[in-house]
Protein backbone atom coordinates (compact mmCIF):
# COMPACT_ATOMS: atom_id res chain seq x y z
CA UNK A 1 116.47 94.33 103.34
CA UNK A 2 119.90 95.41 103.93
CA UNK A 3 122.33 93.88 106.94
CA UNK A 4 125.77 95.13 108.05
CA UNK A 5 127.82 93.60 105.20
CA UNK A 6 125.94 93.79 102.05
CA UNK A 7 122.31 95.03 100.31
CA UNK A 8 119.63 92.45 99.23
CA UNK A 9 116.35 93.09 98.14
CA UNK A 10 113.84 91.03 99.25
CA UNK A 11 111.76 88.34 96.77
CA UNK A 12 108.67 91.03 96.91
CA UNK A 13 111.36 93.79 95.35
CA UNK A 14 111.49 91.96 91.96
CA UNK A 15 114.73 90.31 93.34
CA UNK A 16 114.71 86.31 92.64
CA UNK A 17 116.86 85.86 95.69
CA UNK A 18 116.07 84.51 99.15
CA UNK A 19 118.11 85.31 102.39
CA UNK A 20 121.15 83.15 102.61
CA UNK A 21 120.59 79.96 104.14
CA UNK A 22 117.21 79.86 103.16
CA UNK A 23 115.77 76.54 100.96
CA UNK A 24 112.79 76.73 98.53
CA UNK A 25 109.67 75.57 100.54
CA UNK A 26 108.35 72.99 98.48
CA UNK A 27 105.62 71.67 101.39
CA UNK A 28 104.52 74.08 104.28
CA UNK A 29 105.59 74.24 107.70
CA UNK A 30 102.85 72.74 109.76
CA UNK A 31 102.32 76.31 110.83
CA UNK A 32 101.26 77.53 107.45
CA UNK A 33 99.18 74.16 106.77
CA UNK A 34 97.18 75.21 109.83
CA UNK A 35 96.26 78.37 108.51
CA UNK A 36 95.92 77.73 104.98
CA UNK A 37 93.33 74.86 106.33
CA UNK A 38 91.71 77.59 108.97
CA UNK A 39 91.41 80.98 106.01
CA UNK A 40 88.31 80.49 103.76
CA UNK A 41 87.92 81.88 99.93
CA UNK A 42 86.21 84.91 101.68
CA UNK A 43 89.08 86.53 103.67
CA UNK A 44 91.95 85.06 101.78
CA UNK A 45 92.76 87.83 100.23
CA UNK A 46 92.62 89.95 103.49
CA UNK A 47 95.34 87.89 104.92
CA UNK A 48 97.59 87.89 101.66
CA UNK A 49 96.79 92.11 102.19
CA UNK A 50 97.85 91.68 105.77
CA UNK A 51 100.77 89.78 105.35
CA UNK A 52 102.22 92.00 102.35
CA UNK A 53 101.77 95.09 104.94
CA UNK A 54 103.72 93.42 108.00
CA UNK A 55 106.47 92.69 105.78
CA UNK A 56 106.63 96.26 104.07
CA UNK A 57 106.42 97.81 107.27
CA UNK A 58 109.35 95.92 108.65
CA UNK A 59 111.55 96.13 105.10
CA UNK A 60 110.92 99.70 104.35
CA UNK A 61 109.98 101.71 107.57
CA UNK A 62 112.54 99.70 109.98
CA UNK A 63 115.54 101.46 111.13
CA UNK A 64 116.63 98.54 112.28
CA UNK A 65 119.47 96.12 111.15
CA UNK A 66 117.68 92.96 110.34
CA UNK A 67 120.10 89.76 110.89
CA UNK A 68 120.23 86.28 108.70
CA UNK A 69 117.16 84.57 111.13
CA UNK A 70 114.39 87.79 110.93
CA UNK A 71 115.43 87.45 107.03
CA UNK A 72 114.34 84.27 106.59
CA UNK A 73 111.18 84.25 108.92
CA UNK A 74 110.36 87.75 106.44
CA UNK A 75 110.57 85.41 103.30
CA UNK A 76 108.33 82.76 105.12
CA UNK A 77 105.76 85.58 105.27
CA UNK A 78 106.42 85.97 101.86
CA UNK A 79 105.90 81.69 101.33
CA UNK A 80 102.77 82.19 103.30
CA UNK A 81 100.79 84.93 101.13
CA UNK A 82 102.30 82.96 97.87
CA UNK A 83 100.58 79.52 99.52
CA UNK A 84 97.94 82.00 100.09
CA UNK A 85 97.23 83.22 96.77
CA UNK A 86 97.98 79.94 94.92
CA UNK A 87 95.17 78.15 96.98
CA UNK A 88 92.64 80.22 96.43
CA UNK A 89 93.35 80.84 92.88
CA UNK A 90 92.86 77.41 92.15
CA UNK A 91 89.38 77.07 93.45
């Protein structure tokens, strides 16, 4: 992800950074709760699949400028497929 004044990668790139501004999610957003409640074992990893390709597509095919807020709601995608993956590799 790049913006006007400097390059970043994003967490998915091998970089260990996050946007600026943005806090380790230690709990889930009521959001993401409600959807790691409503996906089942089956189609889990469909939505981690789904969620990797929205955020590629928008990191690596988007001509456009991507500002501090569209940074951090990409690395809540990213939060969301981790949550994701970590529930269902658990059961």
């Amino acid at each position: 992800m790049a913006n006007q004044n400097e390059q970043n990668h994003c967490p998915h790139c091998h970089a260990a950074l996050a946007p600026k501004g943005a806090t380790p999610f230690s709990q889930p957003s009521p959001a993401q709760q409600a959807l790691l409640e409503y996906v089942s074992p089956l189609d889990g990893p469909d939505r981690v699949k789904a969620l990797k390709l929205v955020h590629d597509i928008v990191v690596y095919h988007s001509e456009e400028i991507l500002d501090g807020e569209e940074k951090r709601a990409l690395y809540q995608v990213k939060v969301l497929w981790d949550l994701i993956e970590e529930t269902f590799q658990k059961g």
